[in-house]
N, C-alpha and C. Protein backbone atom coordinates (compact mmCIF):
# COMPACT_ATOMS: atom_id res chain seq x y z
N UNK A 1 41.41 158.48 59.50
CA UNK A 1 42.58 157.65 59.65
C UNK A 1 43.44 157.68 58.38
N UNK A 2 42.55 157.19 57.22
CA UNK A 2 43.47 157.34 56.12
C UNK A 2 44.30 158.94 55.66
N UNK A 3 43.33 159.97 55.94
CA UNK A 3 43.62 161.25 55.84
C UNK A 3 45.02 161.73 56.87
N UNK A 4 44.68 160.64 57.69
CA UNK A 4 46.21 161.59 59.02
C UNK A 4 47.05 160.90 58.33
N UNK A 5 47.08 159.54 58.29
CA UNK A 5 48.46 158.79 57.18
C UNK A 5 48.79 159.69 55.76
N UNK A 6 48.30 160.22 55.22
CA UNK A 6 48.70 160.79 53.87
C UNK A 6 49.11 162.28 54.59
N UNK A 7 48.36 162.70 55.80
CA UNK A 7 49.25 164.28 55.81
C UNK A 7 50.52 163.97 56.60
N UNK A 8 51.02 162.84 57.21
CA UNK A 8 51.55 162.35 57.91
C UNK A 8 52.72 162.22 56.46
N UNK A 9 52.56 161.50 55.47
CA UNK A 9 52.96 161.42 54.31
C UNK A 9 53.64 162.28 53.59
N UNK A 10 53.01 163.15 53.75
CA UNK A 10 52.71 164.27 52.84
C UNK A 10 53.83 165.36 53.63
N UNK A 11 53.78 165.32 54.69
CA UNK A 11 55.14 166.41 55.51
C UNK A 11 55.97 165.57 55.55
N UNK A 12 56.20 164.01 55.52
CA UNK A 12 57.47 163.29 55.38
C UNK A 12 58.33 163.85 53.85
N UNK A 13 57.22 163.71 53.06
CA UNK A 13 57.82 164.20 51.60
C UNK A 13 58.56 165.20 51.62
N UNK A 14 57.64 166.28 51.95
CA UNK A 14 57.68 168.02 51.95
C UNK A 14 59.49 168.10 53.30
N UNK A 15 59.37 167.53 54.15
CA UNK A 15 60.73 167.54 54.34
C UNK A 15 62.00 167.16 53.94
N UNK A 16 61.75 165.94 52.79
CA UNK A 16 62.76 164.94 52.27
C UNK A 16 63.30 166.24 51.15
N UNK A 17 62.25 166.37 50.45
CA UNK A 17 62.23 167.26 49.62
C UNK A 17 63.28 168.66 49.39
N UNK A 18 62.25 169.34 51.07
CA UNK A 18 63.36 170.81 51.37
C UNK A 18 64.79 170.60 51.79
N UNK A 19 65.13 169.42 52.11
CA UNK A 19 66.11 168.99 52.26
C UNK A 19 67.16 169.04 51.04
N UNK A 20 66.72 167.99 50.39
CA UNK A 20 67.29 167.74 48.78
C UNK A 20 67.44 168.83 48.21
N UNK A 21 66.54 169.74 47.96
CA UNK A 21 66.83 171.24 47.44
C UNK A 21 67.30 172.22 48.32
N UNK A 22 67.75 172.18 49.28
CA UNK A 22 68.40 173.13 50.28
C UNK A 22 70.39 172.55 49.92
N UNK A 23 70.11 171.10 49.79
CA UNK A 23 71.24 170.62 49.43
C UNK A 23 71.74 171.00 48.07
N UNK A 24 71.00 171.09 46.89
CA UNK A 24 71.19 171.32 45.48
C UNK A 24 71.87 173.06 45.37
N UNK A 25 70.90 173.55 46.40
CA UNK A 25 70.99 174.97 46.02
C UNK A 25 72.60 175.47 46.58
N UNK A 26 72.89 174.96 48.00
CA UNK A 26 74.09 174.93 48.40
C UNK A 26 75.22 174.39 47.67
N UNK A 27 75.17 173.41 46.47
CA UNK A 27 76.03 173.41 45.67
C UNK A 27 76.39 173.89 44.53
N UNK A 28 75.04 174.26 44.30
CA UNK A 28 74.78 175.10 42.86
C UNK A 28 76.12 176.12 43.35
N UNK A 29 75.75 176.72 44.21
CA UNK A 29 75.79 178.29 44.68
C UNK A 29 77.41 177.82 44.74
N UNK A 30 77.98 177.34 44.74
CA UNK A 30 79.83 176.89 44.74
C UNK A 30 80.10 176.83 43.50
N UNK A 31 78.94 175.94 42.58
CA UNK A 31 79.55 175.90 41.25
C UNK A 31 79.32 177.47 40.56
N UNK A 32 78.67 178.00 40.66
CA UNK A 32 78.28 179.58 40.24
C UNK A 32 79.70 180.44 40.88
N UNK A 33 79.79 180.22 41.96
CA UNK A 33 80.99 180.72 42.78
C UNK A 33 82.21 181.08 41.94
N UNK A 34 82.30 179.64 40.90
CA UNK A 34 83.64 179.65 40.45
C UNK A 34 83.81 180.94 39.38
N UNK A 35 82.82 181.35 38.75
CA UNK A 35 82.28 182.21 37.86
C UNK A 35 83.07 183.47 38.61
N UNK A 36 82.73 183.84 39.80
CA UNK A 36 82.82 185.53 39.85
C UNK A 36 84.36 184.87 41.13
N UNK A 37 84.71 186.46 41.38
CA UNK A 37 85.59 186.16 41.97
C UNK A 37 85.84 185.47 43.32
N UNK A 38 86.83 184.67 43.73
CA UNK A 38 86.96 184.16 45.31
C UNK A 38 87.42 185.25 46.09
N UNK A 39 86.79 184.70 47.78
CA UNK A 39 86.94 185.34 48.78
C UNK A 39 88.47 185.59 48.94
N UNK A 40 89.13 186.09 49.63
CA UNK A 40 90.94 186.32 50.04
C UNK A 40 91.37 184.99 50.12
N UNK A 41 90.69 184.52 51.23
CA UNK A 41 91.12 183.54 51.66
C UNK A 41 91.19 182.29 51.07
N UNK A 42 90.04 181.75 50.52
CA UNK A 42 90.04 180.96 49.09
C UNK A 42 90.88 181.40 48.37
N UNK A 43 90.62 182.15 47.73
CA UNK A 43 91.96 182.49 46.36
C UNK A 43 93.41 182.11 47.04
N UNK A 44 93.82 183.14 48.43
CA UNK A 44 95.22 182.72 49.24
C UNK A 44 95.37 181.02 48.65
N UNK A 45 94.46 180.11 49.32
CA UNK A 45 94.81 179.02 49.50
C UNK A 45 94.63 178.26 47.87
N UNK A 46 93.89 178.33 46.89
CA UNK A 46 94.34 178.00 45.60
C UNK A 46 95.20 178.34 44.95
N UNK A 47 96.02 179.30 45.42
CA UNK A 47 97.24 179.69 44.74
C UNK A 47 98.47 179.07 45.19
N UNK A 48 98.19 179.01 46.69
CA UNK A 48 99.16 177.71 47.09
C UNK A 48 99.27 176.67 46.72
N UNK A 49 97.92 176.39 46.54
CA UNK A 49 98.37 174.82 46.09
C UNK A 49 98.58 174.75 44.58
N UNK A 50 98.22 175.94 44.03
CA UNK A 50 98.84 175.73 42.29
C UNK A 50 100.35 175.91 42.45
N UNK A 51 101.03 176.44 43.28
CA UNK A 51 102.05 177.08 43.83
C UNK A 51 102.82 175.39 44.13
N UNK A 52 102.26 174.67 44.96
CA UNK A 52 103.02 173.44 45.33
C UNK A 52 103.00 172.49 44.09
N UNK A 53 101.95 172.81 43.22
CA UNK A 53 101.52 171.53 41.98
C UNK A 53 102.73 171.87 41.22
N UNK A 54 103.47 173.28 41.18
CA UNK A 54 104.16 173.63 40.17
C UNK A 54 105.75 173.36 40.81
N UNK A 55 106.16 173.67 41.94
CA UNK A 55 107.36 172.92 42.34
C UNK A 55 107.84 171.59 42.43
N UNK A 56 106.36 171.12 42.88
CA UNK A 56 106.46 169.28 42.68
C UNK A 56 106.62 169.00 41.27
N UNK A 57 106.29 169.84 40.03
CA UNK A 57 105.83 168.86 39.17
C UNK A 57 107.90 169.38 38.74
N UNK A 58 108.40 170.48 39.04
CA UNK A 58 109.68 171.18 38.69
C UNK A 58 110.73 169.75 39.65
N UNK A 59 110.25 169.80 40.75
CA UNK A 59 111.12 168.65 41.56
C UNK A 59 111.09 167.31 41.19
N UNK A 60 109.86 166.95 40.62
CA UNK A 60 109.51 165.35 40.46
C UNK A 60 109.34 165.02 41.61
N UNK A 61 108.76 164.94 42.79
CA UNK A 61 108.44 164.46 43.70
C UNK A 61 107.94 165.62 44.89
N UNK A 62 108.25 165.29 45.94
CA UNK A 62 107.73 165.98 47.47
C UNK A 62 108.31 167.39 47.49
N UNK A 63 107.46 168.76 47.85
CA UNK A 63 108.60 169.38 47.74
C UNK A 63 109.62 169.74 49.27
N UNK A 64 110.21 170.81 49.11
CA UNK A 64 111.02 170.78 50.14
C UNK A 64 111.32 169.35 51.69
N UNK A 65 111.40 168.41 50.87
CA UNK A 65 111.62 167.03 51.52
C UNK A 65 113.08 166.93 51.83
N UNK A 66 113.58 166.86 53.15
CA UNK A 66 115.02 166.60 53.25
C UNK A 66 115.65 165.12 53.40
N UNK A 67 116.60 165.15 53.42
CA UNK A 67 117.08 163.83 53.79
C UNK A 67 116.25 162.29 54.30
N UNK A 68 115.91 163.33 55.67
CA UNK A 68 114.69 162.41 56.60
C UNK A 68 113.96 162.11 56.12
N UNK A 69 113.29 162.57 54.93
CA UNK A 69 111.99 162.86 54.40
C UNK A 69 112.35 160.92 53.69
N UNK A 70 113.31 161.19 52.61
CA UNK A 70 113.57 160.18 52.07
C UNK A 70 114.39 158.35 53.08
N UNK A 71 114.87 158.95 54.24
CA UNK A 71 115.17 157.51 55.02
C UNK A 71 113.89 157.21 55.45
N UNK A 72 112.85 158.09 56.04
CA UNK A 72 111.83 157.48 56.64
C UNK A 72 110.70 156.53 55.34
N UNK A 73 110.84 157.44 54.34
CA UNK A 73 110.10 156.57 53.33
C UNK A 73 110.54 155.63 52.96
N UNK A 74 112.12 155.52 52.53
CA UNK A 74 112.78 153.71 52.56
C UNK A 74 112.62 153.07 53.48
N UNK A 75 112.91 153.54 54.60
CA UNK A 75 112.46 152.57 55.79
C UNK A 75 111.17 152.02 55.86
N UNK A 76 110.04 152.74 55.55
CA UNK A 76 108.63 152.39 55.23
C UNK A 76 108.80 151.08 54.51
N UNK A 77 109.12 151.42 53.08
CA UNK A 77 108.89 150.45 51.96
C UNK A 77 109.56 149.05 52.03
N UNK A 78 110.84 149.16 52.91
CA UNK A 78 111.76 148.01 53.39
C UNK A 78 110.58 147.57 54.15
N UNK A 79 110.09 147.91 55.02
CA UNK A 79 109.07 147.18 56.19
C UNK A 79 107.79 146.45 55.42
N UNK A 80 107.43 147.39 54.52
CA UNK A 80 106.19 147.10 53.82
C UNK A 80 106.90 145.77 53.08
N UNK A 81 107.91 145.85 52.59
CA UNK A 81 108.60 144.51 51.03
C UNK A 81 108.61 143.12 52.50
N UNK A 82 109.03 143.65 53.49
CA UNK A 82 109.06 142.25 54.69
C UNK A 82 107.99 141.80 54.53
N UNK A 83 107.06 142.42 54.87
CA UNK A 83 105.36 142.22 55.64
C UNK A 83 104.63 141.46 53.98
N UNK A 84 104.46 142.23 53.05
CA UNK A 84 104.03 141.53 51.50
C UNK A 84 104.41 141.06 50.35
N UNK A 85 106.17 140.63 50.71
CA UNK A 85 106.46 140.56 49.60
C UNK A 85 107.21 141.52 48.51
N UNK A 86 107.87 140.96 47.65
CA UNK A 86 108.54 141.69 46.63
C UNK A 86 107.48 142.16 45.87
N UNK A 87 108.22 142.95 44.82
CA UNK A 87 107.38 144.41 44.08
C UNK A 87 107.65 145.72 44.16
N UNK A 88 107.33 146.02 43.43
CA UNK A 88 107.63 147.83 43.78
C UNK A 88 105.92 148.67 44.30
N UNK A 89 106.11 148.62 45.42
CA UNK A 89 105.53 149.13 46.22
C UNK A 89 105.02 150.99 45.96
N UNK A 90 105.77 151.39 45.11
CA UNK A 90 105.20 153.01 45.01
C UNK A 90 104.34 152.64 43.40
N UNK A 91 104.09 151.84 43.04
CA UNK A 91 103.02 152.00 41.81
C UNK A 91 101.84 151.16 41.99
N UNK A 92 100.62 151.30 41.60
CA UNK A 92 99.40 150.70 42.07
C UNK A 92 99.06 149.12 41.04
N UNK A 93 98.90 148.29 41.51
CA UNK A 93 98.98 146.91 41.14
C UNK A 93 97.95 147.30 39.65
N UNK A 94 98.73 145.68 39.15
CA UNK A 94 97.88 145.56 38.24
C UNK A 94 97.34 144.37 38.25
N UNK A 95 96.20 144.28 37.61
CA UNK A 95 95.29 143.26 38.12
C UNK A 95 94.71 142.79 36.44
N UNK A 96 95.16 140.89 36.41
CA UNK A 96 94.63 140.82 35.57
C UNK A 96 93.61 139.77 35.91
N UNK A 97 92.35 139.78 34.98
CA UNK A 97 90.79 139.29 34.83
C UNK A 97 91.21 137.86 34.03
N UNK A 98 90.47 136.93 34.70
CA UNK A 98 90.33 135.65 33.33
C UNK A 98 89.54 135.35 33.17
């Protein structure tokens, strides 16, 4: 009895285990990744988005955003200033402790 509880035990472990290191190894293997070169398709898509980080940061804001882009977001923030109150709504509160 005590012997079936501990092998009973003992493969609960042994699975928790292969688990956890099946998980480790699958991330390792991404961080190693960064080392040698990316697939097409990875690389394609990090270059885009270094590609968008660098127009936004050239635009100051959204890129290729038209007109609409900007009534629908005032219209947002008008609705939002009804519903909670005054403030400026595009910066994240500050909160003070006493």
């Amino acid at each position: 009895m005590i012997l079936r509880q501990i092998l009973r035990l003992s493969s609960l472990f042994h699975s928790a285990v292969s688990t956890h290191v099946r998980r480790n190894i699958g991330l390792s293997a991404i961080v190693f990744n960064k080392t040698k070169e990316l697939d097409p398709v990875q690389k394609l898509f990090l270059d885009k988005i270094r590609e968008y980080n660098t127009k936004s940061k050239q635009a100051g804001g959204p890129v290729d955003a038209g007109p609409d882009f900007q009534k629908d977001m005032n219209e947002s923030l008008a609705r939002l200033q009804r519903a909670y109150g005054e403030g400026d709504l595009t910066k994240f509160p500050e909160f003070k402790f006493e």
